[in-house]
Protein backbone atom coordinates (compact mmCIF):
# COMPACT_ATOMS: atom_id res chain seq x y z
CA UNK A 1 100.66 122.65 101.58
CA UNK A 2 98.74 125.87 102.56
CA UNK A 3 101.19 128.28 104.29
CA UNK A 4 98.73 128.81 107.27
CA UNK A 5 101.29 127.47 110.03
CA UNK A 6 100.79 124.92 112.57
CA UNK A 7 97.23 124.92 114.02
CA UNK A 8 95.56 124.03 117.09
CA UNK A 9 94.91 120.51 117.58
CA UNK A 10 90.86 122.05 119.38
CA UNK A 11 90.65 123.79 115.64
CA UNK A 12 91.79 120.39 114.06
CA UNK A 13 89.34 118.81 116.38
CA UNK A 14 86.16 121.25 115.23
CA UNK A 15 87.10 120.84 111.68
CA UNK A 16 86.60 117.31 112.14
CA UNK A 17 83.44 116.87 113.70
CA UNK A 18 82.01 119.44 110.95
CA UNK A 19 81.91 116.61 108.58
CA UNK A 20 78.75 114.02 108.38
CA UNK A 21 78.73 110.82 108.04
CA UNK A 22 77.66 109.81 104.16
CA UNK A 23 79.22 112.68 103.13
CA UNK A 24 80.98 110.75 100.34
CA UNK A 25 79.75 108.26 98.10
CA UNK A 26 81.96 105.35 96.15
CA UNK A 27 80.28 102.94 93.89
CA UNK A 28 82.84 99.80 92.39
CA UNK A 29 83.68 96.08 92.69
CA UNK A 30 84.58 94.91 95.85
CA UNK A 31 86.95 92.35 96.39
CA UNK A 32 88.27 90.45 99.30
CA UNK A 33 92.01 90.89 99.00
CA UNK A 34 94.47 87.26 100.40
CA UNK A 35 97.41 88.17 100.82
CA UNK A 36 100.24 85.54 101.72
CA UNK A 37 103.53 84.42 101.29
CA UNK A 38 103.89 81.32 99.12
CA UNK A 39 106.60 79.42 97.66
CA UNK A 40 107.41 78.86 94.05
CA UNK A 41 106.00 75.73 94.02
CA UNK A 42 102.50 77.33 94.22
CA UNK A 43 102.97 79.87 91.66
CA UNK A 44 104.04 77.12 89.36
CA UNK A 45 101.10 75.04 89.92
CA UNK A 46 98.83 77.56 88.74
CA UNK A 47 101.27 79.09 86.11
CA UNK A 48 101.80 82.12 87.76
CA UNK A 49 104.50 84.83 87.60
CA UNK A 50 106.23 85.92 90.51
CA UNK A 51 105.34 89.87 89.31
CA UNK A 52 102.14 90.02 87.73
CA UNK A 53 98.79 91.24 87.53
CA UNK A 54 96.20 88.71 85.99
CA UNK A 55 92.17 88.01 85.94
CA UNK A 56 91.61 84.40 87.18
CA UNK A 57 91.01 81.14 84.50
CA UNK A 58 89.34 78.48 84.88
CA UNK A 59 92.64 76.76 86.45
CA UNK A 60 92.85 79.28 88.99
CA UNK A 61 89.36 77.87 89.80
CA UNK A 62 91.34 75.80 93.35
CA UNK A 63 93.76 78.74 94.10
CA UNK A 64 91.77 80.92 96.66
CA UNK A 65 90.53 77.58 99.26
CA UNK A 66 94.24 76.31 98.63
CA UNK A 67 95.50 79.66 99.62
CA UNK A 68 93.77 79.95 102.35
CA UNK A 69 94.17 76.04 103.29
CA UNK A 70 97.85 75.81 103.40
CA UNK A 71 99.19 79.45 103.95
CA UNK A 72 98.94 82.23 106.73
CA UNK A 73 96.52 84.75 105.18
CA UNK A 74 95.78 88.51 105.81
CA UNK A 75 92.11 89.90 104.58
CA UNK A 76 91.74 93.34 103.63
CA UNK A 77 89.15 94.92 101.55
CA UNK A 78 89.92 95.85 98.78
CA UNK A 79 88.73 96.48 95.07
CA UNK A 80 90.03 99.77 93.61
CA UNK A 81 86.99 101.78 94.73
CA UNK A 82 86.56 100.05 98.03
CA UNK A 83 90.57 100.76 98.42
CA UNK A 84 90.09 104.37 97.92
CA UNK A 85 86.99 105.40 99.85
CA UNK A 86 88.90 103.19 102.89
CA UNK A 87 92.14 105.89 102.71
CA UNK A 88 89.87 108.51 102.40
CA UNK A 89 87.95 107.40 105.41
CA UNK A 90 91.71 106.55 107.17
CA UNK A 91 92.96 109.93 106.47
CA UNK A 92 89.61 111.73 107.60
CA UNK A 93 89.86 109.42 110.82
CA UNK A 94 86.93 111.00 112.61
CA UNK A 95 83.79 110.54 112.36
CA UNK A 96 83.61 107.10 111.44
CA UNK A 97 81.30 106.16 108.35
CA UNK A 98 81.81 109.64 106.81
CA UNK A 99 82.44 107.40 103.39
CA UNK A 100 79.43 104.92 102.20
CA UNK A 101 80.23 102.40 99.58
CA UNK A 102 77.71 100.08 97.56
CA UNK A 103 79.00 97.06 95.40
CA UNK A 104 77.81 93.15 95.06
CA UNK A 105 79.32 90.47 97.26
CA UNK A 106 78.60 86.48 97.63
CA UNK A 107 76.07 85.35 100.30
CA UNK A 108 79.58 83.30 101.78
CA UNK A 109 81.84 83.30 103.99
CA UNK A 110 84.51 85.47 101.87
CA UNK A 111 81.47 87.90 101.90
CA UNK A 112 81.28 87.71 105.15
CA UNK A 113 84.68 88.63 106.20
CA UNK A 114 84.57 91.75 103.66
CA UNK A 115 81.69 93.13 105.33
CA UNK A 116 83.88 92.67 108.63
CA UNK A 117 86.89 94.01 107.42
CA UNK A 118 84.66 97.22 105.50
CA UNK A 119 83.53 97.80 109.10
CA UNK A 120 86.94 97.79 110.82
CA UNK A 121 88.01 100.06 108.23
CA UNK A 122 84.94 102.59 109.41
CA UNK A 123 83.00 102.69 106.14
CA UNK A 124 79.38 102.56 105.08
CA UNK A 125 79.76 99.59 103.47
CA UNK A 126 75.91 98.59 101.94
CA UNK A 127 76.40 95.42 99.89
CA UNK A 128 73.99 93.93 97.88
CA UNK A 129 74.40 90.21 98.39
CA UNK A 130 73.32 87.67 95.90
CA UNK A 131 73.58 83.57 95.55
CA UNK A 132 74.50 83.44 91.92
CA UNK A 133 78.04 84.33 92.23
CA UNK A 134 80.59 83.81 95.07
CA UNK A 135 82.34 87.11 96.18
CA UNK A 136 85.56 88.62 94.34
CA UNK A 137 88.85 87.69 95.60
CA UNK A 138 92.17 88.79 94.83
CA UNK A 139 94.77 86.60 95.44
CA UNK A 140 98.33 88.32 96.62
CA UNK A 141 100.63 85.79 96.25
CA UNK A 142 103.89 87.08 97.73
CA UNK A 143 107.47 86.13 96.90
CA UNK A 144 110.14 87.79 97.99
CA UNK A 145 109.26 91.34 97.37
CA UNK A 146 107.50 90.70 94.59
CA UNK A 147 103.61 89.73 94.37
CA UNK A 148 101.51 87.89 92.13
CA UNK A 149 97.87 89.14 91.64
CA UNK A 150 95.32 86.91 90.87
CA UNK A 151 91.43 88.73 90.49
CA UNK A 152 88.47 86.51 90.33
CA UNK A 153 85.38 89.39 89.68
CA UNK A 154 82.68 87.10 90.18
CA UNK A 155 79.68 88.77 92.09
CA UNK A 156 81.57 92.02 91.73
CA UNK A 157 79.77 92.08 88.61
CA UNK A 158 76.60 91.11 89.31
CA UNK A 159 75.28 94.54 90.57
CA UNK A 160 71.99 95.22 89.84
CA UNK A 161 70.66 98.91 90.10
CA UNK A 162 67.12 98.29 90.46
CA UNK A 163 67.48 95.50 93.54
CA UNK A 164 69.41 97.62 94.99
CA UNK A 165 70.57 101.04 93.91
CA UNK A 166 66.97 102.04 93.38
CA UNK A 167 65.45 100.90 96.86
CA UNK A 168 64.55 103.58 99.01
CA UNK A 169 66.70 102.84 101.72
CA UNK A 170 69.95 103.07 99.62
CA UNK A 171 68.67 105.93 97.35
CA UNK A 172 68.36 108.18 100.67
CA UNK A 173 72.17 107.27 101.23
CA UNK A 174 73.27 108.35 97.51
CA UNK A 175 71.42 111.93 98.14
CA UNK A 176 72.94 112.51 101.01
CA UNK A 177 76.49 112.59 99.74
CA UNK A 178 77.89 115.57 98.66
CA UNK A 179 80.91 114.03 96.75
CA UNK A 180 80.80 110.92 94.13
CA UNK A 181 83.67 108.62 93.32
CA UNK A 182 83.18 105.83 90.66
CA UNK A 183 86.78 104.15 88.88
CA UNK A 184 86.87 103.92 85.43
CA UNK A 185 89.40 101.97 83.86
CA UNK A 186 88.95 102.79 79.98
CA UNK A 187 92.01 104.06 78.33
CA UNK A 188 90.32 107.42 77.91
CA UNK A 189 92.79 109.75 75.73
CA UNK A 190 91.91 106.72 73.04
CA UNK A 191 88.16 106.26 73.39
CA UNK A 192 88.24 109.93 73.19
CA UNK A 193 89.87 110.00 70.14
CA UNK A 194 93.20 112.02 71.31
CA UNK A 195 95.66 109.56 69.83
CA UNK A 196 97.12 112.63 67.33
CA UNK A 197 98.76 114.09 71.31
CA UNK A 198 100.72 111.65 73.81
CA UNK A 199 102.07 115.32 75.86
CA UNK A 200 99.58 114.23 78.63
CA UNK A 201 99.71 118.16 79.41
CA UNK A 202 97.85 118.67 76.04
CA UNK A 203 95.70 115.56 77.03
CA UNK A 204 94.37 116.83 80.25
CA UNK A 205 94.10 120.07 78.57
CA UNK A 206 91.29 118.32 75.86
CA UNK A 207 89.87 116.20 78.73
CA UNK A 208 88.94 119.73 80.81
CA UNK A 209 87.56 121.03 77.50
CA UNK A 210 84.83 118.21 77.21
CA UNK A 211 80.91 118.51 76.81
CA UNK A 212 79.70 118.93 80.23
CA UNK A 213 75.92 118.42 81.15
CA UNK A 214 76.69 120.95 84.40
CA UNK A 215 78.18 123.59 83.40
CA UNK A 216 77.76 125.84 86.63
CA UNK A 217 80.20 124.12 88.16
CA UNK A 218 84.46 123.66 86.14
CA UNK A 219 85.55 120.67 85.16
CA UNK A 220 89.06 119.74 87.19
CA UNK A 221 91.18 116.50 85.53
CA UNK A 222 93.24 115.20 87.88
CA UNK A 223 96.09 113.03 86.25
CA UNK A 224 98.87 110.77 87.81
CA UNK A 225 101.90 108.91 86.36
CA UNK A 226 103.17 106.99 89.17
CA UNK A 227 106.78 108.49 89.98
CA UNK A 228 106.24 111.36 87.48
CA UNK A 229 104.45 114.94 88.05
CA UNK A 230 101.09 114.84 88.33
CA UNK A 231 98.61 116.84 85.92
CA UNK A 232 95.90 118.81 86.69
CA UNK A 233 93.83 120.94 84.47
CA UNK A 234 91.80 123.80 85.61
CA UNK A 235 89.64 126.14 83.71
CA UNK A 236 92.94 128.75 83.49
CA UNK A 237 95.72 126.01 83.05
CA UNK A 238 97.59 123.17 83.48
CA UNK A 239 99.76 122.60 86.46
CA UNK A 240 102.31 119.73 87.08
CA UNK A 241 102.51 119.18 90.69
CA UNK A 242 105.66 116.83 91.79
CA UNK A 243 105.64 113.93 93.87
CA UNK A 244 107.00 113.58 97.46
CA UNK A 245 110.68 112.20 97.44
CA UNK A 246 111.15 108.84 98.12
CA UNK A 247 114.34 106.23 97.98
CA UNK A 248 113.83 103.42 96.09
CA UNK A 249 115.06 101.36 98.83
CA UNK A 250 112.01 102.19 100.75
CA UNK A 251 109.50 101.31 98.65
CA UNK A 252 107.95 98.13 99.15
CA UNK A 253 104.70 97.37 96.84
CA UNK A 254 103.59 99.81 94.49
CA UNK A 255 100.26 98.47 94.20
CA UNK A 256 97.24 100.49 95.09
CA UNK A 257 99.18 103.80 95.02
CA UNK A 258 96.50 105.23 92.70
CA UNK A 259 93.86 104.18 94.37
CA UNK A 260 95.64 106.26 97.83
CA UNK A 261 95.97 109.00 95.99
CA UNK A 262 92.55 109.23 94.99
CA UNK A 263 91.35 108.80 98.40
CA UNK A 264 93.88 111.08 99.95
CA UNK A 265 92.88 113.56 97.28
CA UNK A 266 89.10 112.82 98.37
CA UNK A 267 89.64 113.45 102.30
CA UNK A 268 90.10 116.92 101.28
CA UNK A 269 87.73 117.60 98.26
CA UNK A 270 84.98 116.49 101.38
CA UNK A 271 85.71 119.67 103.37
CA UNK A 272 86.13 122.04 100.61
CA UNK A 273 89.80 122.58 100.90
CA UNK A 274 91.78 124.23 98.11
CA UNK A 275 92.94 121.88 94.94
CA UNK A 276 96.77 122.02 96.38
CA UNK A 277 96.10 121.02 99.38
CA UNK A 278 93.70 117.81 97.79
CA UNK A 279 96.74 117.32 95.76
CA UNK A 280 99.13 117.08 98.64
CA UNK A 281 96.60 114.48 100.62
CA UNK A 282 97.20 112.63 97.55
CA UNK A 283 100.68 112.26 97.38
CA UNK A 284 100.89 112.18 101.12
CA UNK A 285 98.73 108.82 101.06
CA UNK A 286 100.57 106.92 97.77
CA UNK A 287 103.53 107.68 99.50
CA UNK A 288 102.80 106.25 102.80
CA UNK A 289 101.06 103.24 101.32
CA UNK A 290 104.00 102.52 98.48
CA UNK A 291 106.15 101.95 101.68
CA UNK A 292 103.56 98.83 102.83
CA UNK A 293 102.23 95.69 101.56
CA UNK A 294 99.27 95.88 100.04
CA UNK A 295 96.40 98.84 100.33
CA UNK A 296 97.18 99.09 103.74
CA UNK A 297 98.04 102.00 106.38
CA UNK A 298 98.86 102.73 109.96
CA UNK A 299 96.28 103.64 112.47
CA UNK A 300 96.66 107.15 112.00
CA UNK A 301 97.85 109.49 108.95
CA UNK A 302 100.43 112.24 110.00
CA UNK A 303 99.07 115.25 107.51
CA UNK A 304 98.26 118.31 108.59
C-alpha cells in the first residue's frame, strides 16, 4: 500500500467523482448464477459431486427449473467477466456505471433477472438478446460447505459482433473506455510453447517478452496462484507480491477469487494508480470475497 498516510475522506471524495462512467470496458459470457442449498438426494439425481466444477449434459437438461422449483434460490450475476467488472465497479463504488459490459443473454425470464441483478450491481450492462438460445446459468448447488457447479453456456455463446458489437450505439461505448478486460481461459505457457520452464517466474518473464503490436506502451503480466505469491513481470523484473493472511477457518468458498482479484486490480488500473497499489486492490478483494458464498461482497469495500 502506498505510504502516503491516511487521507481526507473530501480528497477521497474528489478522486472519486474524477472518474466517468464507461471508463472500463469487459467483454465475456454472462451467466445467471443459482445458488441454493440442496440435499444429496438432488446431487445424486443428476450425478453430481458434492465439490465440483462441471459444464452441463444433456441430463442436467431439468436441473435449473427443478432448482429453482423446489429450493430457496439467490441470483447473482455472474460469468467470470461479468464477476470481475461487478468488483471492480463494487470497489470503485461511486459513480455508478463507471464499468460497461457486453455479452449475449436469452430473450427469458433468466435473462431478465440478469439484466436486473447487472443493474443492482451498478454496471453498464448492454446485452445482446437473442431467441435461439436460452441464457447461461450456473447452478451452485450447496452442501455443507462445499458446492457443486453446474454451467450451462447456452446464449453465452451466441455473440455476434456484427448485430451487435459493430452497431453504432455500442461502438461509441467501446471508444469511450479507457481500459479493456476480456478472460481468456487457454492454458497459455502451453499454447505458447513454454513447456521446457514450469518456474512460473521464468514463465511470466517469456510472457512480458512477447511480440507486441503497441509497443509505446510495456507489456505488464499479472500472474496469480491462489494461496501462493503472485507474479508480475515488468519491463525491469519480476516481482512476487504475497497474499494477505488468512486462517483457513475463515474461508468459506474459494470460487471466484480470481475473478476479485482481477477486478480489484482493475478499480485501480482505472485511475492510474501505481502497479502495487493495483496489486493490493487485488488481494484486498479475493480476500474479502474467499470469506463469502459465491462472487459476492458487502455494500461497501474498506480499502483505502
Amino acid at each position: 500500500m502506498a505510504a502516503d498516510g491516511p487521507q481526507p475522506a473530501k480528497k477521497i471524495k474528489l478522486e472519486h467523482n474524477s472518474l466517468r462512467q464507461n471508463v472500463l470496458f469487459g467483454m465475456g459470457n454472462p451467466l445467471l448464477d443459482i445458488c441454493a442449498v440442496v440435499d444429496k438426494d438432488f446431487l445424486d439425481k443428476y450425478g453430481l459431486k458434492t465439490n465440483d466444477q462441471i459444464l452441463a449434459e444433456e441430463k442436467h437438461e431439468e436441473l435449473f427449473d427443478e432448482l429453482v422449483k423446489r429450493f430457496r434460490v439467490e441470483y447473482h450475476a455472474g460469468g467470470s467477466t461479468q464477476n470481475s467488472v461487478k468488483v471492480a465497479q463494487w470497489m470503485i463504488q461511486q459513480p455508478h456505471k463507471v464499468v460497461t459490459f457486453f455479452g449475449c443473454i436469452g430473450k427469458d425470464k433468466f435473462g431478465e433477472i440478469l439484466k436486473k441483478k447487472a443493474e443492482e450491481a451498478h454496471v453498464d450492462a448492454h446485452y445482446y438478446e437473442q431467441n435461439e438460445q436460452p441464457t447461461g446459468t450456473c447452478a451452485a448447488c450447496i452442501t455443507g460447505d462445499n458446492r457443486s457447479l453446474v454451467a450451462k453456456l447456452a446464449a453465452a455463446n451466441c455473440y455476434k459482433k456484427d448485430r451487435h458489437l459493430d452497431q453504432k450505439e455500442n461502438w461509441q461505448l467501446v471508444e469511450k473506455a479507457k481500459v479493456y478486460y476480456i478472460a481468456e481461459a487457454a492454458t497459455f505457457a502451453r499454447e505458447q510453447g513454454f513447456e521446457q520452464t514450469e518456474d512460473i517466474k521464468e514463465i511470466a518473464k517469456k510472457t512480458r517478452g512477447l511480440p507486441k503490436v503497441n509497443e509505446k506502451r510495456q507489456r505488464i503480466v499479472v500472474f496469480t496462484q491462489g494461496k501462493e505469491d503472485t507474479i508480475v513481470a515488468t519491463v525491469d523484473n519480476v516481482i512476487a507480491y504475497p497474499v494477505l493472511d488468512i486462517k483457513q477457518d475463515e474461508i468459506v468458498d474459494t470460487n471466484g477469487a480470481g475473478d476479485a482479484f482481477v477486478g480489484g486490480f482493475l478499480s485501480q488500473l482505472v485511475y492510474d494508480h501505481p502497479l502495487e497499489k493495483c496489486i493490493q486492490a487485488g488481494h484486498y478483494a479475493a480476500n474479502v470475497i474467499i470469506r463469502r458464498s459465491g462472487c459476492t461482497f458487502p455494500e461497501a469495500p474498506d480499502f483505502h
